[in-house]
PDB file of N, CA and C in Angstrom:
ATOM      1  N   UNK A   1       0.836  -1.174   0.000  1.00  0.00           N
ATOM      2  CA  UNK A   1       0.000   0.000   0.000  1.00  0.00           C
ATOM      3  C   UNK A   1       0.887   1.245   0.000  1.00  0.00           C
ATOM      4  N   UNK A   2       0.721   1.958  -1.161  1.00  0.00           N
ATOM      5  CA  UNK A   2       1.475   3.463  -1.113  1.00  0.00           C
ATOM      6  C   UNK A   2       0.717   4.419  -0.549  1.00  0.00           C
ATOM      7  N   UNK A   3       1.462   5.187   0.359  1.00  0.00           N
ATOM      8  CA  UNK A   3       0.606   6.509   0.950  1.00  0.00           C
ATOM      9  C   UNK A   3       1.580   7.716   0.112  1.00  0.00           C
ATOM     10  N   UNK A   4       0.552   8.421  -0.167  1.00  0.00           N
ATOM     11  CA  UNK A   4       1.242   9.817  -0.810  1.00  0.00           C
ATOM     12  C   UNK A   4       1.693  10.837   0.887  1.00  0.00           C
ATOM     13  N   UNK A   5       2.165  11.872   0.254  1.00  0.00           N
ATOM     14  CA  UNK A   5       3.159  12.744   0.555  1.00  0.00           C
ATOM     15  C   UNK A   5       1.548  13.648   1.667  1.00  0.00           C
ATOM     16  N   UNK A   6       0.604  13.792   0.999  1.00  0.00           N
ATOM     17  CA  UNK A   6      -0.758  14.157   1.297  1.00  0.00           C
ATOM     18  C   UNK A   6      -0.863  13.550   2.909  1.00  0.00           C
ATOM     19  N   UNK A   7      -1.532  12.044   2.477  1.00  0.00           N
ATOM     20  CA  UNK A   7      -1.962  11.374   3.230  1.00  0.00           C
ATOM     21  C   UNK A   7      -1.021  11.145   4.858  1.00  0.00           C
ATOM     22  N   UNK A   8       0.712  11.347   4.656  1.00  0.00           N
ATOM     23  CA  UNK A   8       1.528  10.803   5.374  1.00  0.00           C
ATOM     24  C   UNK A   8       1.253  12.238   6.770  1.00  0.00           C
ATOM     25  N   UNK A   9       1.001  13.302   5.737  1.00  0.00           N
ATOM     26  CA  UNK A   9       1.097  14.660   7.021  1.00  0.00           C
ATOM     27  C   UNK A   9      -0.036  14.269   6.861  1.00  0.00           C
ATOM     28  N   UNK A  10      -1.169  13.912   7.281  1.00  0.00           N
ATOM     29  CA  UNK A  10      -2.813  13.919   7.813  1.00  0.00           C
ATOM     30  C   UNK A  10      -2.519  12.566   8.690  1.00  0.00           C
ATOM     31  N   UNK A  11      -1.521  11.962   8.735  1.00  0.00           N
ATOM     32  CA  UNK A  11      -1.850  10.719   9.574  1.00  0.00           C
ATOM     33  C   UNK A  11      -0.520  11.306  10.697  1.00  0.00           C
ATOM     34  N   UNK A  12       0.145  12.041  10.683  1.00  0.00           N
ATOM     35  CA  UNK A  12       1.217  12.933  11.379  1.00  0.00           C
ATOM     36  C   UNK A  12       0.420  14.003  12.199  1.00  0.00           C
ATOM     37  N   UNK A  13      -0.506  14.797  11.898  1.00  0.00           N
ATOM     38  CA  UNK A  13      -0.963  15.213  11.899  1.00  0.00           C
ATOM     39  C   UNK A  13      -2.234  15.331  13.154  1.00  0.00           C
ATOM     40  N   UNK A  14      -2.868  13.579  13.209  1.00  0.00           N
ATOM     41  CA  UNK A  14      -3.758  13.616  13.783  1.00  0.00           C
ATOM     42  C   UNK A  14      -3.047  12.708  14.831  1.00  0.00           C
ATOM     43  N   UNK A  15      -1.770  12.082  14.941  1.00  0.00           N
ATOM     44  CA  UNK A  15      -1.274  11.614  15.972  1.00  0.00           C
ATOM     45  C   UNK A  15      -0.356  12.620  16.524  1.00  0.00           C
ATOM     46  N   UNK A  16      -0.280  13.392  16.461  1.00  0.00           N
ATOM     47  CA  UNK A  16      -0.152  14.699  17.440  1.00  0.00           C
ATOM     48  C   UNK A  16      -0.991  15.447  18.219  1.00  0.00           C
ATOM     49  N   UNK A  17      -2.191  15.283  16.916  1.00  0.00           N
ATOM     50  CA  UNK A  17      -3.237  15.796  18.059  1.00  0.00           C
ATOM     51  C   UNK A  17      -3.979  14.609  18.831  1.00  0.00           C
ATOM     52  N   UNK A  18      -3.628  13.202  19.207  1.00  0.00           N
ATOM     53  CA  UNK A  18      -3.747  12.589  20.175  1.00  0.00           C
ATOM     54  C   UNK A  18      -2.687  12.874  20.987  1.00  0.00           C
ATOM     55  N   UNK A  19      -1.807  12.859  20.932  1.00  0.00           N
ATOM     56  CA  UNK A  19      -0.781  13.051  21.926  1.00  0.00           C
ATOM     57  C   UNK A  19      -1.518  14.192  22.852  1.00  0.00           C
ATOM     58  N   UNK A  20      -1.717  15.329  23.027  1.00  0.00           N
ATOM     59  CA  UNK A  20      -1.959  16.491  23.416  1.00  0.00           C
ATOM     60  C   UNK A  20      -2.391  16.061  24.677  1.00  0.00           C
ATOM     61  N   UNK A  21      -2.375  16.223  25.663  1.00  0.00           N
ATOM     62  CA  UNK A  21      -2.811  16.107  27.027  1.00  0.00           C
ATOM     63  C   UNK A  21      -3.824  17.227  27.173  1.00  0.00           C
ATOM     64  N   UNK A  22      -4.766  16.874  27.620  1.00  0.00           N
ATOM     65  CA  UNK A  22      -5.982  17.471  28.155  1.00  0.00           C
ATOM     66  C   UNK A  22      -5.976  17.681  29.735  1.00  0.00           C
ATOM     67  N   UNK A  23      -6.648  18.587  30.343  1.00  0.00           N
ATOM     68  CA  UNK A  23      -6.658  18.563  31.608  1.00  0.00           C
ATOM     69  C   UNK A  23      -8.167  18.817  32.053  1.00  0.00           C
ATOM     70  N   UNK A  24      -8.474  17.337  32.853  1.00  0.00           N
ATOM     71  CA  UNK A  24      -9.334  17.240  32.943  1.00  0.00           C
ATOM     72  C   UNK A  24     -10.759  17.883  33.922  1.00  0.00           C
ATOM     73  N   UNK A  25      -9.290  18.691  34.651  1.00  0.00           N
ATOM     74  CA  UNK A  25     -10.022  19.365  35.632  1.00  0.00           C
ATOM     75  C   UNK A  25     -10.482  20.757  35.288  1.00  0.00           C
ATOM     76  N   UNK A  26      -9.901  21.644  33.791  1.00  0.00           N
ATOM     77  CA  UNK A  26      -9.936  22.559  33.284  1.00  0.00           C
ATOM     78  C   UNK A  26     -11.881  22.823  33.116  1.00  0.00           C
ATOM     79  N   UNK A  27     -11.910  24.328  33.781  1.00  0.00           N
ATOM     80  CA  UNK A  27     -13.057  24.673  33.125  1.00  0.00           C
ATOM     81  C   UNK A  27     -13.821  24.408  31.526  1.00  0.00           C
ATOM     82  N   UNK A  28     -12.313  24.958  30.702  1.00  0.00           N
ATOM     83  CA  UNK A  28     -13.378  24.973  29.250  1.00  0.00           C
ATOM     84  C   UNK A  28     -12.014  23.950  28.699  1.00  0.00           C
ATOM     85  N   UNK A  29     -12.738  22.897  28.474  1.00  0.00           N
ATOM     86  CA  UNK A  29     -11.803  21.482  27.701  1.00  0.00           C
ATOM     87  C   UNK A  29     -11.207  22.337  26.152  1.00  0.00           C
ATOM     88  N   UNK A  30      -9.812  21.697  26.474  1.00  0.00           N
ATOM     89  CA  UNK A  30      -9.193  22.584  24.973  1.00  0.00           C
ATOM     90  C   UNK A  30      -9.343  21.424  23.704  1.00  0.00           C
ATOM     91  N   UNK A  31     -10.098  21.312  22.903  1.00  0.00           N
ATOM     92  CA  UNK A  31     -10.929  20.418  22.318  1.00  0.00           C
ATOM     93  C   UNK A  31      -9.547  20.742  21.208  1.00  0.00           C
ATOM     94  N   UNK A  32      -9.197  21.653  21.149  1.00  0.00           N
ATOM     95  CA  UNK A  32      -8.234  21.692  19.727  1.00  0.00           C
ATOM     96  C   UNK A  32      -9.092  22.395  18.723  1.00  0.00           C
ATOM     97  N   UNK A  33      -8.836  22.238  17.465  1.00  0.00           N
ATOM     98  CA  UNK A  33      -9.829  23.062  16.494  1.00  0.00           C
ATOM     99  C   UNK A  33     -10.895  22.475  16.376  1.00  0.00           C
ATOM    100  N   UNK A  34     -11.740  23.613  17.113  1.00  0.00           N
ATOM    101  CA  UNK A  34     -13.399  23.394  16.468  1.00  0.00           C
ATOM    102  C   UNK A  34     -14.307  24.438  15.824  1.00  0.00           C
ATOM    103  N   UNK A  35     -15.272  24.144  15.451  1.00  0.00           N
ATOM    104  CA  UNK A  35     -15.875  25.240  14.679  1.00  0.00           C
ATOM    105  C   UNK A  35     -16.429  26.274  15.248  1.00  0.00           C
ATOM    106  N   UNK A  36     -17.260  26.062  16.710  1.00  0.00           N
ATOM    107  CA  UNK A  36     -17.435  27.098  17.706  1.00  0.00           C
ATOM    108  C   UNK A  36     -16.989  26.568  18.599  1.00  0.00           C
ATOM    109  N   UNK A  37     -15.745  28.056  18.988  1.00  0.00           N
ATOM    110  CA  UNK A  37     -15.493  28.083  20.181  1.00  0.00           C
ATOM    111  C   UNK A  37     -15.808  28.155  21.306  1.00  0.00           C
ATOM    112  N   UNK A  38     -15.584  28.171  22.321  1.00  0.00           N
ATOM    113  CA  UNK A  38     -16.200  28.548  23.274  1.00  0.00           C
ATOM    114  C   UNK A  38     -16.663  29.831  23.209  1.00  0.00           C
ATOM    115  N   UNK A  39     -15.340  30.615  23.079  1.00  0.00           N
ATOM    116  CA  UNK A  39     -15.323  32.006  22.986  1.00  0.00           C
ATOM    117  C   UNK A  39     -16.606  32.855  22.059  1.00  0.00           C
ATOM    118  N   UNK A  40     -16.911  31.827  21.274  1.00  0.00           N
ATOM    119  CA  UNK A  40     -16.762  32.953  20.142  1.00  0.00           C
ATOM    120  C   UNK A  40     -18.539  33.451  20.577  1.00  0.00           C
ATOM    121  N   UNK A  41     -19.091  34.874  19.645  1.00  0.00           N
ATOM    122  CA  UNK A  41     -20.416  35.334  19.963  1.00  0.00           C
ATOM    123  C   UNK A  41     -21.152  34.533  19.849  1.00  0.00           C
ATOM    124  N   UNK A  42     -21.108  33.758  18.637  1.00  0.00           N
ATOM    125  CA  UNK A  42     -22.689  32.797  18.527  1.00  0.00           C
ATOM    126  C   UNK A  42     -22.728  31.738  19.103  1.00  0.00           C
ATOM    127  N   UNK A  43     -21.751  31.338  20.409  1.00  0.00           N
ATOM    128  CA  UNK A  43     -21.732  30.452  21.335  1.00  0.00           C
ATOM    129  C   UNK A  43     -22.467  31.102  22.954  1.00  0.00           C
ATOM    130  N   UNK A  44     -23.358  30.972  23.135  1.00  0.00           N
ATOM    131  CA  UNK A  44     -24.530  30.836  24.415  1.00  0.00           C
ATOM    132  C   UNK A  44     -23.919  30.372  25.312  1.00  0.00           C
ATOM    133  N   UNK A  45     -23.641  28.947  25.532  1.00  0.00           N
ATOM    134  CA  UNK A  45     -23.462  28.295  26.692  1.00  0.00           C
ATOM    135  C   UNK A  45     -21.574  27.879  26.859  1.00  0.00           C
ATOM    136  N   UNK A  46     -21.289  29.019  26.352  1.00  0.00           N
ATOM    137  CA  UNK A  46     -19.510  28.996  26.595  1.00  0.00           C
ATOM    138  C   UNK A  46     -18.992  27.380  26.733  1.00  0.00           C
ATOM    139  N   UNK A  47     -19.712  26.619  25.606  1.00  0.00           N
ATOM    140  CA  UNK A  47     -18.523  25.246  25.916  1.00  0.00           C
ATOM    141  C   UNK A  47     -18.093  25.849  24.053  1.00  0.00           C
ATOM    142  N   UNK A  48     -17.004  24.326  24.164  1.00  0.00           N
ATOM    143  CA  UNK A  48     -17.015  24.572  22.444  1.00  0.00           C
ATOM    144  C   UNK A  48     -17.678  23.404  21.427  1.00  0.00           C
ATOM    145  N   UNK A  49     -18.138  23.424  20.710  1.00  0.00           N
ATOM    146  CA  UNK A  49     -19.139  22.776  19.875  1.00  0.00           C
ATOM    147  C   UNK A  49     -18.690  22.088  18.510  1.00  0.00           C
ATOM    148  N   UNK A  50     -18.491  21.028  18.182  1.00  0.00           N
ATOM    149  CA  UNK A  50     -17.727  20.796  16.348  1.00  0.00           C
ATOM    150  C   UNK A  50     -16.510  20.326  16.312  1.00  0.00           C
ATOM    151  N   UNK A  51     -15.589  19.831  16.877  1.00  0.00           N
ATOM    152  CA  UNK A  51     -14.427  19.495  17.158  1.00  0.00           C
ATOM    153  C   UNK A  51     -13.888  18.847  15.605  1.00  0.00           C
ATOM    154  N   UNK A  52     -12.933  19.353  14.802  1.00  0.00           N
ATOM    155  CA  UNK A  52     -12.378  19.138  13.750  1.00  0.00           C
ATOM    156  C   UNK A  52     -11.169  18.658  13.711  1.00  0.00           C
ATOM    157  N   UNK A  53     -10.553  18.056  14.794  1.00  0.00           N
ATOM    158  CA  UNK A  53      -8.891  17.576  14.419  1.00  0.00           C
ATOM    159  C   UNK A  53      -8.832  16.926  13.641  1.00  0.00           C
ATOM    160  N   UNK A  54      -9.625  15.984  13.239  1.00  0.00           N
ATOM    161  CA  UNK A  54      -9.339  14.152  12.360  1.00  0.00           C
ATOM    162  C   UNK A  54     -10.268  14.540  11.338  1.00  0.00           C
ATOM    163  N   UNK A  55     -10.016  13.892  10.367  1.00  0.00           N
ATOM    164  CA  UNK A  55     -11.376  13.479   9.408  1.00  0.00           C
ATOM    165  C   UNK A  55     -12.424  12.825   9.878  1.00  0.00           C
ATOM    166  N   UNK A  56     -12.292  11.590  10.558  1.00  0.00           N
ATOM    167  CA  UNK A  56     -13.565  11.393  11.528  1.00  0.00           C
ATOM    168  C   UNK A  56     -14.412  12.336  11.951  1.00  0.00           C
ATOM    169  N   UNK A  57     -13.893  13.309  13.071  1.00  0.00           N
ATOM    170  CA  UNK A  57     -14.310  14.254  13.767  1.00  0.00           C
ATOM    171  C   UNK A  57     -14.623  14.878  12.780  1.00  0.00           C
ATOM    172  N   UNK A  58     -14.539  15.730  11.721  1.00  0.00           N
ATOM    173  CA  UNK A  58     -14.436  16.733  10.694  1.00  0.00           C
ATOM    174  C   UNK A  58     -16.380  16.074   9.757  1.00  0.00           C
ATOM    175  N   UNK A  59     -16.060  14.414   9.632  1.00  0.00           N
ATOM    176  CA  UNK A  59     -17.419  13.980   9.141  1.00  0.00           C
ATOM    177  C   UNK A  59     -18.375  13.723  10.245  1.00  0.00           C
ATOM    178  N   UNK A  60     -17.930  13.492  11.212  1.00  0.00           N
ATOM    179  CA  UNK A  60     -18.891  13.371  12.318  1.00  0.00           C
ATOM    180  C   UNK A  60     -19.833  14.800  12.491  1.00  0.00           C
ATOM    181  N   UNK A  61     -18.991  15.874  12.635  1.00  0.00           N
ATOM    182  CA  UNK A  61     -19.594  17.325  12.503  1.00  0.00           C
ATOM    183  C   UNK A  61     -20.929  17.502  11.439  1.00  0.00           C
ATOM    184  N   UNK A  62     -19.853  16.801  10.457  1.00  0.00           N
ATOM    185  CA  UNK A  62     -20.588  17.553   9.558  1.00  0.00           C
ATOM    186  C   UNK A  62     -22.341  16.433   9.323  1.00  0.00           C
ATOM    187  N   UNK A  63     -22.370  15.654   9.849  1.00  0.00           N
ATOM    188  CA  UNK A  63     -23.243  14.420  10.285  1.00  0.00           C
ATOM    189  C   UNK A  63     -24.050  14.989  11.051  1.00  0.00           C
ATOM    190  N   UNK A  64     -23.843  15.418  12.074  1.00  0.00           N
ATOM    191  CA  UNK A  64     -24.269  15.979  13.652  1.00  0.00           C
ATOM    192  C   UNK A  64     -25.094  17.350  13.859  1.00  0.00           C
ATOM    193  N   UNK A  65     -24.621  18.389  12.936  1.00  0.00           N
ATOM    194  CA  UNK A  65     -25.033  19.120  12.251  1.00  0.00           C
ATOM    195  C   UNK A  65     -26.132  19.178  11.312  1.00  0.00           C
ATOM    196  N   UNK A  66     -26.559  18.411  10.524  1.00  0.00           N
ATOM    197  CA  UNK A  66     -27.976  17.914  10.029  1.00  0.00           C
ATOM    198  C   UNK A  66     -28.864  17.303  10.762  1.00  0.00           C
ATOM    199  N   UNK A  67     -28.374  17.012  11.659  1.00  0.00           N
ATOM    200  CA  UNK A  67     -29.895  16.052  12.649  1.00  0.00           C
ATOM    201  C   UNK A  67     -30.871  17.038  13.085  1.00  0.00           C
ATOM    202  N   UNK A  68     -30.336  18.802  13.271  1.00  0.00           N
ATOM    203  CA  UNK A  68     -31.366  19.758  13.466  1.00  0.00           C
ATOM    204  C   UNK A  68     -32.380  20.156  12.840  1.00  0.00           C
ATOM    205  N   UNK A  69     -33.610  20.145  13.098  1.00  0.00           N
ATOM    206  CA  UNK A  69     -34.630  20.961  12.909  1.00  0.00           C
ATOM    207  C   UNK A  69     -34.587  22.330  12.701  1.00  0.00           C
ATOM    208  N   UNK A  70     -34.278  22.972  14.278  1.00  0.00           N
ATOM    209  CA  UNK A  70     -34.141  24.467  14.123  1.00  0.00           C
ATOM    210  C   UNK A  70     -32.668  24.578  15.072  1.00  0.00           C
ATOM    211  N   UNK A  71     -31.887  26.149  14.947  1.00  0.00           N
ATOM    212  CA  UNK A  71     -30.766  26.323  15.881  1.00  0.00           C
ATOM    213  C   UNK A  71     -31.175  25.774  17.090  1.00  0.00           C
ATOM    214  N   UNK A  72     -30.725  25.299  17.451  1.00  0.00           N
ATOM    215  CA  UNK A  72     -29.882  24.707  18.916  1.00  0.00           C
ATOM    216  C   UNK A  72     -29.738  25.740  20.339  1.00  0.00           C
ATOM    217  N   UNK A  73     -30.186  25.528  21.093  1.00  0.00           N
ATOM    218  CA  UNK A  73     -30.550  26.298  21.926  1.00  0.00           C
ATOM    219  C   UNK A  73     -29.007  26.954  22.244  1.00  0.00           C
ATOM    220  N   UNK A  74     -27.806  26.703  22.292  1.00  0.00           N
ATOM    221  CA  UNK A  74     -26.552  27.441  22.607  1.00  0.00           C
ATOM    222  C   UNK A  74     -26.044  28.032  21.691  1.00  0.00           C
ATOM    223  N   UNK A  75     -26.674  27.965  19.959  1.00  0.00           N
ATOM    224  CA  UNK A  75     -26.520  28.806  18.758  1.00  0.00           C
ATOM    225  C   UNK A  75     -27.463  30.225  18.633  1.00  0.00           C
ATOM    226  N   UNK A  76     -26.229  31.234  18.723  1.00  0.00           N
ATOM    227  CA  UNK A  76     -27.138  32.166  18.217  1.00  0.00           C
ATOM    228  C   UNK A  76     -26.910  32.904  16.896  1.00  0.00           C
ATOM    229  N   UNK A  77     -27.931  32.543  15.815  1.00  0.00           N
ATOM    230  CA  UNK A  77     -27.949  32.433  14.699  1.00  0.00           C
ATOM    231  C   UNK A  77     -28.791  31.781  13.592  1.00  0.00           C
ATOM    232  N   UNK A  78     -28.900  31.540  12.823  1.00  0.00           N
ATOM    233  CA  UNK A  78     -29.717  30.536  11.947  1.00  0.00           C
ATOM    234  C   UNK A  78     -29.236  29.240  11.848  1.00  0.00           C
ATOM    235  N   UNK A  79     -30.506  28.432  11.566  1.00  0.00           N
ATOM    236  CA  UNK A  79     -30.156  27.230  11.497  1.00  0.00           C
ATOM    237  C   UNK A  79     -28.520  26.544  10.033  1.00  0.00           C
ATOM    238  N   UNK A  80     -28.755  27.568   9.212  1.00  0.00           N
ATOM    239  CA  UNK A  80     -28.763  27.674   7.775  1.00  0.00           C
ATOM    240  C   UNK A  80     -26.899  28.256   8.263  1.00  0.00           C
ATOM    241  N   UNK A  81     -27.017  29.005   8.610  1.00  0.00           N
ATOM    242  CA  UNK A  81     -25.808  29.517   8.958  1.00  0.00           C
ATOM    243  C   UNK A  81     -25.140  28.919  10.101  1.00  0.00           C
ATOM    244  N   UNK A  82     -25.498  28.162  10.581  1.00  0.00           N
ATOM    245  CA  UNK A  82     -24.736  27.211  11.572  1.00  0.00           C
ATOM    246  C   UNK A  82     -23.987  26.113  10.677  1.00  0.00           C
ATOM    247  N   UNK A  83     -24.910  25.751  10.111  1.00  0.00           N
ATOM    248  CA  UNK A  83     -25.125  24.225   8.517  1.00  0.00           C
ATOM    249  C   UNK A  83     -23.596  24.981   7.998  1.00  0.00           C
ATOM    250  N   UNK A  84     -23.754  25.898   7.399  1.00  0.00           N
ATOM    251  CA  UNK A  84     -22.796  26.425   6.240  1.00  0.00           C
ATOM    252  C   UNK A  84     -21.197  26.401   7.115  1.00  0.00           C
ATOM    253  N   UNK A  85     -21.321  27.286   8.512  1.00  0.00           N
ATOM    254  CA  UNK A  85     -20.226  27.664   9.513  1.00  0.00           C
ATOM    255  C   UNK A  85     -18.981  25.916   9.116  1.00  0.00           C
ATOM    256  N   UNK A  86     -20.430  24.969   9.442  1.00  0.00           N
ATOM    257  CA  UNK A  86     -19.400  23.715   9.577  1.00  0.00           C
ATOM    258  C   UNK A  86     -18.963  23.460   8.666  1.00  0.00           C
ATOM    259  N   UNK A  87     -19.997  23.377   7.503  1.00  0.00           N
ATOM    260  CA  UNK A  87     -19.302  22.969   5.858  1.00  0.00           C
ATOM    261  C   UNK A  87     -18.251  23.391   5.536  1.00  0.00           C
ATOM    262  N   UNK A  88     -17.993  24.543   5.928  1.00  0.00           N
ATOM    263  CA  UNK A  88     -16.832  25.516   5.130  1.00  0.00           C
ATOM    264  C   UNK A  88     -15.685  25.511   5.965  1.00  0.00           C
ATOM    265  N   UNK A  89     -15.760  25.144   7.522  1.00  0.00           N
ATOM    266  CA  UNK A  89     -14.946  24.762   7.809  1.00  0.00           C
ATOM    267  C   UNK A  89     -13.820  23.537   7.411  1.00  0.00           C
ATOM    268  N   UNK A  90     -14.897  22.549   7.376  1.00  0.00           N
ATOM    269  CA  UNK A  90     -14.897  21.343   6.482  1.00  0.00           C
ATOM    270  C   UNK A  90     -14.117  21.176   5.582  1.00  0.00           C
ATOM    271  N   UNK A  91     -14.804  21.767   4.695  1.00  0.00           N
ATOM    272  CA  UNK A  91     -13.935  21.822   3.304  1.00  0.00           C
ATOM    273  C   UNK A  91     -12.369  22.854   3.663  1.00  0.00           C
ATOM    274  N   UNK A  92     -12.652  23.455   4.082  1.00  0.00           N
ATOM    275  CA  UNK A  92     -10.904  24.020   3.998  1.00  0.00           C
ATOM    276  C   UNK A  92      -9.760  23.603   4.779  1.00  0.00           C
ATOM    277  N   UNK A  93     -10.541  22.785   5.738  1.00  0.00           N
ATOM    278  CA  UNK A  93      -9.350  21.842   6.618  1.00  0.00           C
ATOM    279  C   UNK A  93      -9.171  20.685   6.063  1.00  0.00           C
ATOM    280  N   UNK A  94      -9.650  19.622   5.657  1.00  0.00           N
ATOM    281  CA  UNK A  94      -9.667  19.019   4.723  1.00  0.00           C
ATOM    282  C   UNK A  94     -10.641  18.609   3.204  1.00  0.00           C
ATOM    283  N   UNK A  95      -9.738  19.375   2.256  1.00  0.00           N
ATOM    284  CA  UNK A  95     -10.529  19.469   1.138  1.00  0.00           C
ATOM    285  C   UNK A  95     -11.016  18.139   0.681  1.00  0.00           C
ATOM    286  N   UNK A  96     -10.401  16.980   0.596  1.00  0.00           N
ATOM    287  CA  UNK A  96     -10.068  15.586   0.487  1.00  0.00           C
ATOM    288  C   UNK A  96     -11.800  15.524   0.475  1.00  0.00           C
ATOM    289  N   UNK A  97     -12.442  15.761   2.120  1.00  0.00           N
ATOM    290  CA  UNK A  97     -13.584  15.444   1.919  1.00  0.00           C
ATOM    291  C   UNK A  97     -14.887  16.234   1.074  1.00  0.00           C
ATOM    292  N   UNK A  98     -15.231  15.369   0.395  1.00  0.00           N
ATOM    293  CA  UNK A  98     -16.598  15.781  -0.625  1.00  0.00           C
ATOM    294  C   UNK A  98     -17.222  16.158   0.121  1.00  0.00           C
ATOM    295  N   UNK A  99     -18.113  17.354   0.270  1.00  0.00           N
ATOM    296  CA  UNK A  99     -19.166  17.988   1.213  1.00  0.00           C
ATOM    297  C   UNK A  99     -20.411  17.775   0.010  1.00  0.00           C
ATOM    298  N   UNK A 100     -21.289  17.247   0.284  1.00  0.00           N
ATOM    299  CA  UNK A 100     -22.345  17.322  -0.623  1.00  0.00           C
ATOM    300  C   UNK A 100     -22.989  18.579  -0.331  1.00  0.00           C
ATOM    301  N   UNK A 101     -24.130  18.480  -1.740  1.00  0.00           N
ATOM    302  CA  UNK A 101     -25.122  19.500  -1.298  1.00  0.00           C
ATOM    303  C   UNK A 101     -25.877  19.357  -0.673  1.00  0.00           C
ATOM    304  N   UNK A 102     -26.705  17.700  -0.141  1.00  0.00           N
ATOM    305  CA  UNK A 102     -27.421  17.489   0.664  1.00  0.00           C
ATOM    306  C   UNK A 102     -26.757  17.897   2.341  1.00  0.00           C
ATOM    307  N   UNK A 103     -25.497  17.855   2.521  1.00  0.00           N
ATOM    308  CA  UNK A 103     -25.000  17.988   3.776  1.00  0.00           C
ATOM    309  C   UNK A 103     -24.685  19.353   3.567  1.00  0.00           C
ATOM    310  N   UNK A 104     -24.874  20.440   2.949  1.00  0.00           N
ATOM    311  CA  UNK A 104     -25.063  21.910   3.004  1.00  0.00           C
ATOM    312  C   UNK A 104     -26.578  22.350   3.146  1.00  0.00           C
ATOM    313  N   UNK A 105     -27.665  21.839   2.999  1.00  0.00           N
ATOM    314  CA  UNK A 105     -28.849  21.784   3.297  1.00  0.00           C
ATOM    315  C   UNK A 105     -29.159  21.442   4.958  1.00  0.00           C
ATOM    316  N   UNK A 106     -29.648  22.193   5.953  1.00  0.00           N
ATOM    317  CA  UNK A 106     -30.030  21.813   7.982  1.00  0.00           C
ATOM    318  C   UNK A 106     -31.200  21.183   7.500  1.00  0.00           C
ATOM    319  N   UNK A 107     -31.235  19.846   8.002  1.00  0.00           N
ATOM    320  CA  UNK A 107     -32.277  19.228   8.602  1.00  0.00           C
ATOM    321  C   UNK A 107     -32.448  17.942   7.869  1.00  0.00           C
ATOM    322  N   UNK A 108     -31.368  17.655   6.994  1.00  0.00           N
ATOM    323  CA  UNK A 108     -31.454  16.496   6.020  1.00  0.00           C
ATOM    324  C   UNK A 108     -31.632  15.326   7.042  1.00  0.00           C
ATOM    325  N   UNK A 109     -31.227  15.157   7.935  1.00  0.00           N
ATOM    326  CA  UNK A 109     -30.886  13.611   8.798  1.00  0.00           C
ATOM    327  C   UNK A 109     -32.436  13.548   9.974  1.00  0.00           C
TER     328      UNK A 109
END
């Protein structure tokens, strides 16, 4: 099995970000890159929301993210613009993954 030059930093990549020690006693868990921060305005309930290190995590989001009906009680914003926030995250952290149009559409799942 050949791995390209691509694939070798994404598997480098995400075993670093296992390595990372967490502390478990920390108020706001440092999740690593996610799509809402804790910090950020359209986060309500100051945790962080979307966690993107892996491709897993990155399709899981973007999975997790369609099961809504309407925003989410700790989103403040549209449903539509929450949907998009993750996609586009998505796609620019790893392009690799195909984002459909059905998974740019809230409420498909």
């Amino acid at each position: 099995m050949k791995i390209t030059a691509k694939e070798l930093r994404q598997i480098i990549r995400e075993e670093l970000n296992l390595q990372e020690k967490k502390d478990p006693k920390a108020k706001v868990r440092n999740r690593g890159d996610v799509v809402f921060p804790a910090g950020s305005s359209k986060v309500l309930d100051d945790k962080d929301h979307y966690p993107v290190n892996t491709e897993k995590e990155a399709r899981a989001a973007l999975g997790y993210v369609n099961h809504y009906k309407k925003s989410p009680p700790w989103y403040d914003g549209s449903l539509q613009s929450m949907v998009d926030k993750v996609a586009n995250k998505v796609k620019r952290k790893f392009p690799d993954i195909e984002v459909s149009a059905a998974a740019e559409k809230p409420g498909k799942g």
